[in-house]
Protein backbone atom coordinates (compact mmCIF):
# COMPACT_ATOMS: atom_id res chain seq x y z
CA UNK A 1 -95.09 58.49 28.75
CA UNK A 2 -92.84 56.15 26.57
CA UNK A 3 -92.44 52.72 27.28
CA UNK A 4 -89.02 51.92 28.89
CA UNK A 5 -86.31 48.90 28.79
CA UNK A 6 -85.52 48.46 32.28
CA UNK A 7 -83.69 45.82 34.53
CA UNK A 8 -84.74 46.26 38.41
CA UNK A 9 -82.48 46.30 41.02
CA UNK A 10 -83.32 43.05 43.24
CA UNK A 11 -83.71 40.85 40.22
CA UNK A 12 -80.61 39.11 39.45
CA UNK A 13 -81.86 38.27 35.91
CA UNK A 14 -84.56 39.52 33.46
CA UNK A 15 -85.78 42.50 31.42
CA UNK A 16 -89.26 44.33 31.22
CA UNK A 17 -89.59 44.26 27.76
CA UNK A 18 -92.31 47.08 26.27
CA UNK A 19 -95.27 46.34 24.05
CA UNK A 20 -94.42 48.50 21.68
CA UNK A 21 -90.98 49.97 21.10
CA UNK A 22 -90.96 53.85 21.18
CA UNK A 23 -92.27 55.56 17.84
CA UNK A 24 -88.98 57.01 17.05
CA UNK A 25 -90.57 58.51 14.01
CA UNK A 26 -92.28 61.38 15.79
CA UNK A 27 -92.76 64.82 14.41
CA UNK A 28 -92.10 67.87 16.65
CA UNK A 29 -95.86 68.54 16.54
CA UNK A 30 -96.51 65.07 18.08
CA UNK A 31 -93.88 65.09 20.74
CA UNK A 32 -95.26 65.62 24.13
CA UNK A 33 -94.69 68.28 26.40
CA UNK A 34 -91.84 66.96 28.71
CA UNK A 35 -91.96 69.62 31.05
CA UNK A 36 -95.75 70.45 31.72
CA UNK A 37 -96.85 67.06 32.82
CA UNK A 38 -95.68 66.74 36.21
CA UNK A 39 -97.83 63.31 37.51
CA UNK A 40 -95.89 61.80 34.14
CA UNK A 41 -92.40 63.64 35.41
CA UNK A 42 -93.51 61.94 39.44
CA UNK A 43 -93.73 58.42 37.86
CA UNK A 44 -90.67 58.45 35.82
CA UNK A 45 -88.49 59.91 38.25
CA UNK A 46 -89.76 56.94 40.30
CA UNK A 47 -89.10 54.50 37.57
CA UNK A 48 -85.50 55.33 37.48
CA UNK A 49 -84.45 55.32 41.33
CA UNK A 50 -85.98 51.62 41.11
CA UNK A 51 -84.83 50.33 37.85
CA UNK A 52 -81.91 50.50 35.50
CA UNK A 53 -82.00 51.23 31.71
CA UNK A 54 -81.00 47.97 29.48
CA UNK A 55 -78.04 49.89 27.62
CA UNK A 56 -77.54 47.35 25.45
CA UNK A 57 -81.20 47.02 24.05
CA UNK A 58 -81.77 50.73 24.08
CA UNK A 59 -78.66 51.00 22.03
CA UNK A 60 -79.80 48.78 19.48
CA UNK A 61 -83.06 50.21 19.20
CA UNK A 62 -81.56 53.64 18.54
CA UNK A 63 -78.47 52.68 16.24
CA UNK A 64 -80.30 53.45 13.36
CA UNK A 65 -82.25 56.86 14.62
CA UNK A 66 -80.94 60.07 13.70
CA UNK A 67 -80.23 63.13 16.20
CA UNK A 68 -83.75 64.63 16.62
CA UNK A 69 -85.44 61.01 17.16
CA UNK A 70 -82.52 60.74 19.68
CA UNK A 71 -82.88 63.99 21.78
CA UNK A 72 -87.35 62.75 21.34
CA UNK A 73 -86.34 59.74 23.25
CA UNK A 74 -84.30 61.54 25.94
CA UNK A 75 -87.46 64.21 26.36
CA UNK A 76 -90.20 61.50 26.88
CA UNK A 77 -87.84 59.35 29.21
CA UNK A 78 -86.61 61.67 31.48
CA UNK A 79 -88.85 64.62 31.49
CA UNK A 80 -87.50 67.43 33.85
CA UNK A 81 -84.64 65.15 34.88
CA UNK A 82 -82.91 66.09 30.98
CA UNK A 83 -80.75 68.85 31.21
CA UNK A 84 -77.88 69.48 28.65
CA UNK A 85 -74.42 71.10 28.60
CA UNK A 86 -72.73 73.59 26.74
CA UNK A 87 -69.04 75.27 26.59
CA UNK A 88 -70.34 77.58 23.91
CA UNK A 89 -67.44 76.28 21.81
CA UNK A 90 -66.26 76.61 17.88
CA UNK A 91 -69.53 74.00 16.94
CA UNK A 92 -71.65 74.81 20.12
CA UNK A 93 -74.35 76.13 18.25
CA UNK A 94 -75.02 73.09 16.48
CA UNK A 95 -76.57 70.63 19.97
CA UNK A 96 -77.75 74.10 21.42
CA UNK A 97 -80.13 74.58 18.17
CA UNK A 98 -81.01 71.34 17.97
CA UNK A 99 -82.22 70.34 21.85
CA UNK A 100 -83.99 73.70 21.97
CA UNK A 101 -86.01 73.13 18.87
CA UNK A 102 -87.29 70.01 20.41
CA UNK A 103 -87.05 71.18 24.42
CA UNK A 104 -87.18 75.13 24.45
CA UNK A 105 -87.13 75.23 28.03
CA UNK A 106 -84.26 72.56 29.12
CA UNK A 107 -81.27 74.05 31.34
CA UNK A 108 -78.12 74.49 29.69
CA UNK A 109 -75.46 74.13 31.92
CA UNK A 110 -72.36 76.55 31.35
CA UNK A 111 -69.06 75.78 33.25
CA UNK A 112 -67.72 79.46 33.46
CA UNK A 113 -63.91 78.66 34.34
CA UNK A 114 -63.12 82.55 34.67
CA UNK A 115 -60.63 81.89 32.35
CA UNK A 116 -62.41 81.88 29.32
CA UNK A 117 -61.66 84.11 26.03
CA UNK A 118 -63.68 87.30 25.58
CA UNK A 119 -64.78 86.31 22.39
CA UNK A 120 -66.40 82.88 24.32
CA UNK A 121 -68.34 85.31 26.54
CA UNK A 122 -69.40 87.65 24.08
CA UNK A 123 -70.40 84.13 21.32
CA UNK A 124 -72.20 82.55 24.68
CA UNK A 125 -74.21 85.70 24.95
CA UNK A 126 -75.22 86.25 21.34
CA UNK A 127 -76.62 82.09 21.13
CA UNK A 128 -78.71 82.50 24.28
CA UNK A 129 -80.29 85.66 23.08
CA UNK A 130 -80.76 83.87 19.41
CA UNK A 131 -82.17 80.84 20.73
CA UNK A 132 -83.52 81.93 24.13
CA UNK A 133 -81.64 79.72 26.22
CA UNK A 134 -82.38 78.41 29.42
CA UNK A 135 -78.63 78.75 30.56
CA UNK A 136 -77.67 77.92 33.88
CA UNK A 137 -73.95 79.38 34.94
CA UNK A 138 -71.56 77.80 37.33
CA UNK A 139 -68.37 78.54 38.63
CA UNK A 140 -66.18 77.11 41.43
CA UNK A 141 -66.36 78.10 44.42
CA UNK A 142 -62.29 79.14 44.54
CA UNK A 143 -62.11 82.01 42.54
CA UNK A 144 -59.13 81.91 40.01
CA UNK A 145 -56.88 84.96 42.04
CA UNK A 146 -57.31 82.36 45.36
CA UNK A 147 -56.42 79.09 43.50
CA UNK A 148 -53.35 80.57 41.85
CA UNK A 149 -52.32 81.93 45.13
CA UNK A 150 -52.72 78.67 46.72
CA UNK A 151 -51.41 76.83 43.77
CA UNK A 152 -50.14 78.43 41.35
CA UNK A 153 -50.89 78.43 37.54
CA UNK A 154 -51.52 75.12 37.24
CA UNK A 155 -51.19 75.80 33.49
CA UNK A 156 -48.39 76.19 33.40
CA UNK A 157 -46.47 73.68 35.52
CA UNK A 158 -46.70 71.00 32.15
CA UNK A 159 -47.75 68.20 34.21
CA UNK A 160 -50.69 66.38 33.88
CA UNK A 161 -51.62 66.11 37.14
CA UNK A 162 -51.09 69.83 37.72
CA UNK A 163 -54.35 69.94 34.88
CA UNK A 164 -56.26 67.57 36.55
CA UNK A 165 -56.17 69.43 39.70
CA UNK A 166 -57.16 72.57 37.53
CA UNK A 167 -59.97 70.64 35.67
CA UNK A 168 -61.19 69.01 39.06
CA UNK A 169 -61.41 72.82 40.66
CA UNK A 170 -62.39 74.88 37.46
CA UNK A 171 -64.84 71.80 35.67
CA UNK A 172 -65.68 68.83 37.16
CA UNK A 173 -66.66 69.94 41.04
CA UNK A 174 -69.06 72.27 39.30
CA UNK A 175 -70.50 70.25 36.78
CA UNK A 176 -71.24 67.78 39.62
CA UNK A 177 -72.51 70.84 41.68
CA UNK A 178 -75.04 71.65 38.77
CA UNK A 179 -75.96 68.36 38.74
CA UNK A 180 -76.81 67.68 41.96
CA UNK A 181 -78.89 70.65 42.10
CA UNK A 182 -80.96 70.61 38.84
CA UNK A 183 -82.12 67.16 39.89
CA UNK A 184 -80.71 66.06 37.14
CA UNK A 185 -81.23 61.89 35.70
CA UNK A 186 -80.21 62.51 31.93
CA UNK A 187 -77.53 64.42 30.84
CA UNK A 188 -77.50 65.55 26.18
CA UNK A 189 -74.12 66.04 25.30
CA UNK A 190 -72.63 67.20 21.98
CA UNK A 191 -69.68 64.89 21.88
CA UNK A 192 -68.68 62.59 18.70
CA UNK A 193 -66.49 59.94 18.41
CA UNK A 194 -63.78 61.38 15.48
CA UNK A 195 -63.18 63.67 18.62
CA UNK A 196 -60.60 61.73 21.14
CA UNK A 197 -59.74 58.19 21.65
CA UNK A 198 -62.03 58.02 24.83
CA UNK A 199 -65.04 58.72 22.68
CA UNK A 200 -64.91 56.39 20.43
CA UNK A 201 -65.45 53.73 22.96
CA UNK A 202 -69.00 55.72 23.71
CA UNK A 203 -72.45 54.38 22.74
CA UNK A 204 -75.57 57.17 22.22
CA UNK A 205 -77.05 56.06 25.63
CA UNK A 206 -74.29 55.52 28.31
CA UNK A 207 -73.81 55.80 32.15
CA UNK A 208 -71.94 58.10 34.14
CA UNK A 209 -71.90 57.40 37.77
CA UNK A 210 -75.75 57.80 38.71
CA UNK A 211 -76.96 59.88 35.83
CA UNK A 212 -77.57 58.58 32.02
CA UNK A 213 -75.47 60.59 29.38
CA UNK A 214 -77.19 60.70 25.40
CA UNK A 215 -74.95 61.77 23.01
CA UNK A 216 -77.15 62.54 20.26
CA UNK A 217 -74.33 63.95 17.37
CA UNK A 218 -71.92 60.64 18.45
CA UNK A 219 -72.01 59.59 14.65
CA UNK A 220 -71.40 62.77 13.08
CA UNK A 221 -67.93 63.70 11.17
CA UNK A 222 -67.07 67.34 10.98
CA UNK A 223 -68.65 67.73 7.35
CA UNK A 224 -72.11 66.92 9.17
CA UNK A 225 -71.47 69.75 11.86
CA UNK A 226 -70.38 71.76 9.18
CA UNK A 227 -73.70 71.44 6.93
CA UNK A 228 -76.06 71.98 9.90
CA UNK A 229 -74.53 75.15 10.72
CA UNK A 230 -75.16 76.22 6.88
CA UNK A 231 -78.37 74.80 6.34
CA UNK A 232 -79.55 76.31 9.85
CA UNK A 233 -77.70 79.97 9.40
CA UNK A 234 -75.51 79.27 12.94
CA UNK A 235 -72.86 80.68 13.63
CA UNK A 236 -69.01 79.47 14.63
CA UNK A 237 -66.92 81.05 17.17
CA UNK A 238 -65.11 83.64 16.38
CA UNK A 239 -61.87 81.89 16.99
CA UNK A 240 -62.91 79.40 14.05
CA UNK A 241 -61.76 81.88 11.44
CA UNK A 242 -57.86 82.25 13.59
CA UNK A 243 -57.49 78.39 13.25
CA UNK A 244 -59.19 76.77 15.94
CA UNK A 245 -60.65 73.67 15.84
CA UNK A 246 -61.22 73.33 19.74
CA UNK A 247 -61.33 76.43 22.25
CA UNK A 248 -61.44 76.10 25.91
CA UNK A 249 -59.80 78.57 28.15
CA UNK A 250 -57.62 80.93 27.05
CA UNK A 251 -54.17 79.21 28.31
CA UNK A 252 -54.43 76.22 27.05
CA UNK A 253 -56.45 76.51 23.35
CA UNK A 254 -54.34 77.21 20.76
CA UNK A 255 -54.49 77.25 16.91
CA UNK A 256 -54.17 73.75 14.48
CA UNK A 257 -50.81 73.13 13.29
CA UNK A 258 -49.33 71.07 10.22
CA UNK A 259 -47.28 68.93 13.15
CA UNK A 260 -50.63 68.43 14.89
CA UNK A 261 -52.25 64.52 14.55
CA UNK A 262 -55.06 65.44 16.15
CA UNK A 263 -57.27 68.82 16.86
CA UNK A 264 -57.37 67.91 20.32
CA UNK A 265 -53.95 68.10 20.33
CA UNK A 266 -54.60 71.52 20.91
CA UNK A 267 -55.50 71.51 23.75
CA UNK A 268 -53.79 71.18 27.55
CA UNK A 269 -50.56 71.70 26.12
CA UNK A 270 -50.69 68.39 24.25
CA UNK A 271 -50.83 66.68 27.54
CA UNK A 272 -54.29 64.79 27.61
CA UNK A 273 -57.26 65.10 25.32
CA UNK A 274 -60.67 65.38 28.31
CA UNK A 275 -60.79 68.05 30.30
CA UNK A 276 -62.82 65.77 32.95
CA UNK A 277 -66.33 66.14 32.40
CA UNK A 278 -66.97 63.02 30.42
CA UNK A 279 -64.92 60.72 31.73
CA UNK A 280 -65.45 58.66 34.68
CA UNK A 281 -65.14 60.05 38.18
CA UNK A 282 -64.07 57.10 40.03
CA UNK A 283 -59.55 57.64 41.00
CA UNK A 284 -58.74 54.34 39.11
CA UNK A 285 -60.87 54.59 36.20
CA UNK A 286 -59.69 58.19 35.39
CA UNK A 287 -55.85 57.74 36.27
CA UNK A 288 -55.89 54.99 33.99
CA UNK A 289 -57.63 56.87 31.33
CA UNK A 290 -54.99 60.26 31.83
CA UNK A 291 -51.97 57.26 31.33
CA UNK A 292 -53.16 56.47 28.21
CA UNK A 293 -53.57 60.61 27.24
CA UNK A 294 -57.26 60.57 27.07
């Protein structure tokens, strides 16, 4: 079990500094089984409802470590409490191959929205057949015929509110459902910060609400994505070769422009750039985010 940086709860000041930092330097072969030790998985899990990460000194420790040494880190911390998350989007394949390789068995959390492409279900079946994926499928609980009849197509109303109530229904009450039921503590996300303005503000270990999100591809440009999908033999989504840069459900993905400044313009009609999952879920935090078109 790795050695943590932690700040406890009742103390007002001080942090349990380790012995030895964490070998960041493992090979695959030397990594520990996360998931089979279960006394180890007991005593973390304990670890965390008592104590806090130090952020800021886990951050510096890792600044330097590239993606594998990052998703190591996240695999001896948090043992069964890691899950990850996919949208089996244009570069999904990319986080997918490279958690698994390192943590065959995590659950991969899929939002279905019900409004998805074909193409995304046909791509999300073809990676978790290639890479034997541990994917776990959620949906809301108001099924897209009852929410438009309650609501209409939120879509298309141009509003920004009328997407957050979308995302809220369709993304975030799920994700938060999954969650809460995986047990989850750590949460491996493929975001980077060339992506929106929100994310570059991220660090490789952050906190969202309760749980501890690792982001680690944060550093990586497109070229990077781009050469471990050729050195690896992964494939894009289909909807990479019509122009996408960024696919999410069908109404509101489109193709890059010449007029666009940003691929992520793309996406919610121009509107905002986060669907929901990765911001913060407190009301003033995200309505202040959405004014600024994050």
């Amino acid at each position: 079990m790795p050695q943590l940086n932690l700040i406890a709860h009742d103390q007002v000041e001080g942090v349990v500094t380790p012995q030895e930092q964490f070998p960041y330097n493992l090979k695959e072969t030397e990594l520990k089984k996360p998931y089979q030790d279960e006394e180890s998985d007991q005593l973390t899990s304990a670890i965390l409802e008592k104590y806090e990460l130090d952020l800021e000194v886990i951050n510096q420790q890792l600044a330097n470590s590239k993606a594998p040494q990052v998703v190591e880190y996240a695999a001896q911390t948090f043992g069964k409490g890691l899950v990850m998350s996919t949208s089996f989007g244009i570069q999904s394949a990319v986080m997918l191959h490279l958690v698994t390789r390192i943590i065959p068995e995590i659950p991969v959390i899929w939002i279905d929205t019900g409004y998805l492409p074909p193409e995304t279900y046909k791509f999300a079946e073809q990676l978790t057949e290639r890479l034997q994926l541990n994917l776990k499928v959620y949906q809301s609980p108001i099924s897209p015929a009852r929410m438009e009849a309650l609501y209409g197509r939120l879509w298309e109303q141009n509003d920004v509110e009328a997407f957050n109530r979308y995302d809220q229904m369709r993304k975030v009450e799920p994700m938060q459902r999954a969650l809460k039921e995986l047990n989850a503590t750590a949460w491996l996300a493929g975001l980077r910060r060339d992506q929106t303005n929100h994310r570059k503000s991220l660090q490789v270990v952050n906190q969202q609400e309760k749980l501890y999100k690792l982001l680690p591809i944060l550093r990586w440009t497109a070229k990077d994505v781009y050469e471990y999908l050729q050195a690896n033999d992964l494939p894009y989504h289909p909807f990479f070769d019509l122009g996408y840069t960024t696919v999410g459900d069908w109404h509101s993905s489109r193709p890059l422009t010449l007029d666009d400044e940003h691929e992520r313009d793309t996406r919610f009609n121009g509107l905002k750039q986060e669907c929901g999952l990765h911001l913060p879920q407190t009301t003033g935090e995200a309505e202040s985010l959405d004014s600024s078109s994050l």
